[in-house]
Protein backbone atom coordinates (compact mmCIF):
# COMPACT_ATOMS: atom_id res chain seq x y z
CA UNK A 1 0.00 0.00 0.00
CA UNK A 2 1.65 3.86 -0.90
CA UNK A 3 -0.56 5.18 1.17
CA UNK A 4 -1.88 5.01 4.95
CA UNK A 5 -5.14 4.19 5.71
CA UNK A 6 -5.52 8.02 7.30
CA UNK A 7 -4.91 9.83 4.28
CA UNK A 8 -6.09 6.76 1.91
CA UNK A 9 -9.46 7.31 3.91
CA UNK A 10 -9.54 10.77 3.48
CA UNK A 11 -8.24 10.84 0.20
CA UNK A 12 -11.54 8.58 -0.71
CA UNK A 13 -13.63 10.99 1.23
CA UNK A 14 -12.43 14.15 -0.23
CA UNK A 15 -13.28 12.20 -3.73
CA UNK A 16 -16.45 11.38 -2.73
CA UNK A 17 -17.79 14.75 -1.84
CA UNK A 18 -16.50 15.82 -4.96
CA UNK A 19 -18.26 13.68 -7.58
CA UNK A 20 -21.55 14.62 -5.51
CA UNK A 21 -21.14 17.89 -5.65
CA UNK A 22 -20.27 17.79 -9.09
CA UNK A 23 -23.71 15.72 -10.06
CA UNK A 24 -25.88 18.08 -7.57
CA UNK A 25 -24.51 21.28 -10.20
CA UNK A 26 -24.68 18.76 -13.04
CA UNK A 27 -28.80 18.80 -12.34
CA UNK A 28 -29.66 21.90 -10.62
CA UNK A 29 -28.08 24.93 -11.76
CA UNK A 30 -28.79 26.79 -8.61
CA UNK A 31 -26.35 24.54 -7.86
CA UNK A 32 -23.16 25.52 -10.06
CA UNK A 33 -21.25 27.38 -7.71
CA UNK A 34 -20.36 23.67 -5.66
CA UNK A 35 -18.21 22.99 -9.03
CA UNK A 36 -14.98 25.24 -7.69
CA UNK A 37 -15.69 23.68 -4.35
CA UNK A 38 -15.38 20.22 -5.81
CA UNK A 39 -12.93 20.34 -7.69
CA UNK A 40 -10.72 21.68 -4.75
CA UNK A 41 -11.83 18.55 -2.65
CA UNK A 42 -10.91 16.27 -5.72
CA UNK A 43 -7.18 18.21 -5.28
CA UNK A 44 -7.33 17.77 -2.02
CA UNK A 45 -7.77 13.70 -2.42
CA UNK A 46 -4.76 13.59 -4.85
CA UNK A 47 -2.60 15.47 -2.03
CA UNK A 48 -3.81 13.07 0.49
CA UNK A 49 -3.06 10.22 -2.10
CA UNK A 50 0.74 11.47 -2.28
CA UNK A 51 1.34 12.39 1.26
CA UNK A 52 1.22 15.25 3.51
CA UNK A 53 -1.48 17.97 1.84
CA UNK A 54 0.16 21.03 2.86
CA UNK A 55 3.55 20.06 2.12
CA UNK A 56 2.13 19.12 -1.60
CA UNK A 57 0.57 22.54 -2.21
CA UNK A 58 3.42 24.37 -1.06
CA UNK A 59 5.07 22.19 -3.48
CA UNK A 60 2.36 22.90 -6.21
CA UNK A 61 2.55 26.25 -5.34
CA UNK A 62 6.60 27.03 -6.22
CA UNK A 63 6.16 24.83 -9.20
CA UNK A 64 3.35 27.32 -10.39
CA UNK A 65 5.68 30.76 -9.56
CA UNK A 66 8.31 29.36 -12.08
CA UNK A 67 7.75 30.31 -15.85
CA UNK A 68 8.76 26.64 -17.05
CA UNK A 69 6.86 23.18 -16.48
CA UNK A 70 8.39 20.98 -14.22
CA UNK A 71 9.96 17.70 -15.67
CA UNK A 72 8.69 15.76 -13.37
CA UNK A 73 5.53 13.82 -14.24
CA UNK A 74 3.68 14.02 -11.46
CA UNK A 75 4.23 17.24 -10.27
CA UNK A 76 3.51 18.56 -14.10
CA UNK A 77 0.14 16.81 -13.64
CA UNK A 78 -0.51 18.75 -10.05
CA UNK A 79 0.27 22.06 -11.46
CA UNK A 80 -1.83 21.13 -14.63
CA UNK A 81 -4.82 20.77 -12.52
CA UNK A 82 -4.19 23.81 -10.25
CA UNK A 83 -3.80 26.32 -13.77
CA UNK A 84 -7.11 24.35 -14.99
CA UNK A 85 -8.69 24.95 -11.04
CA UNK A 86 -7.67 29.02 -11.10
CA UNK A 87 -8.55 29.39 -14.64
CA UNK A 88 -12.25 27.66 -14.12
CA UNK A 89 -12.49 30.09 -11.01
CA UNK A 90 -11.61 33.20 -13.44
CA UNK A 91 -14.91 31.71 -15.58
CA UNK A 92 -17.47 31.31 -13.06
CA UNK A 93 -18.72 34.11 -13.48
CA UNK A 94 -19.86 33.82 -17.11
CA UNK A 95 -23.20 32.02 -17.06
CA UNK A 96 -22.40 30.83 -20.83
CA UNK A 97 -19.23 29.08 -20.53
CA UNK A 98 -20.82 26.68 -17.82
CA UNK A 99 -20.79 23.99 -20.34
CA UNK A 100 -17.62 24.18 -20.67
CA UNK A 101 -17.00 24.38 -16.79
CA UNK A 102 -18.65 21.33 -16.42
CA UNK A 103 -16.55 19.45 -18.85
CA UNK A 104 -13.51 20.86 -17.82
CA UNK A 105 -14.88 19.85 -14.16
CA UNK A 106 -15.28 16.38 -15.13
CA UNK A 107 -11.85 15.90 -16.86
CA UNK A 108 -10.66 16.83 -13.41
CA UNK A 109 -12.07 14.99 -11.45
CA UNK A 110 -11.43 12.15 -13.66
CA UNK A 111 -7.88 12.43 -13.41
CA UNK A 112 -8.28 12.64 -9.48
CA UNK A 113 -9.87 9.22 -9.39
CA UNK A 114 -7.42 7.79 -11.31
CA UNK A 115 -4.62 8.81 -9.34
CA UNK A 116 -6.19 8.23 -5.89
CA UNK A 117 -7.07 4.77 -7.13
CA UNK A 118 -3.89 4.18 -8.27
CA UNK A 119 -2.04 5.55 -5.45
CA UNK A 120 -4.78 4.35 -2.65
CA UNK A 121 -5.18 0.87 -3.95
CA UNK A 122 -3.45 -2.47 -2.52
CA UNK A 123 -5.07 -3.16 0.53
């Protein structure tokens, strides 16, 4: 197992909440501004995945202050989703890119689940 059963069971938490709240704004549209919120809990499960959260986005963070993509992988992947997180947040706002929110959403969260269930599995 890569991962403790703490974080692995808030890692699966954190992913949980975050494909509901992404179905609740997928139906109601009252609804739409739980989509940031999620996909900040699906972030928050791929930190847990990898190890200590804050130590990650601290991490995540200096990655993001440097002009050039990091080589490695993983870390690539984590900024990826925090540009695609703060850009999304830029676009709230405008009621006619919500498609597009949504899809963007669900790439994301995609990606989470794949990495928590790769890095959370083996029990």
């Amino acid at each position: 197992m890569l991962v403790d059963i703490y974080r692995k069971g808030w890692a699966l938490r954190y992913l949980r909440e975050a494909i509901d709240e992404i179905k609740m704004a997928k139906k109601d549209s009252r609804a739409f501004g739980l989509v940031i919120e999620a996909l900040r809990k699906a972030q928050t499960a791929v930190y847990y995945s990898l190890g200590e959260p804050l130590f990650i986005e601290r991490v995540v963070e200096e990655a993001l202050e440097e002009k050039t993509l990091p080589e490695n992988p993983i870390l690539r992947c984590l900024v990826d989703i925090e540009r695609s997180i703060k850009r999304l947040e830029s676009m709230q706002e405008m009621a006619d890119r919500n498609d597009l929110i949504i899809k963007e959403s669900d790439r994301i969260i995609f990606i989470a689940s794949k990495i928590v269930d790769l890095l959370a599995s083996g029990d």
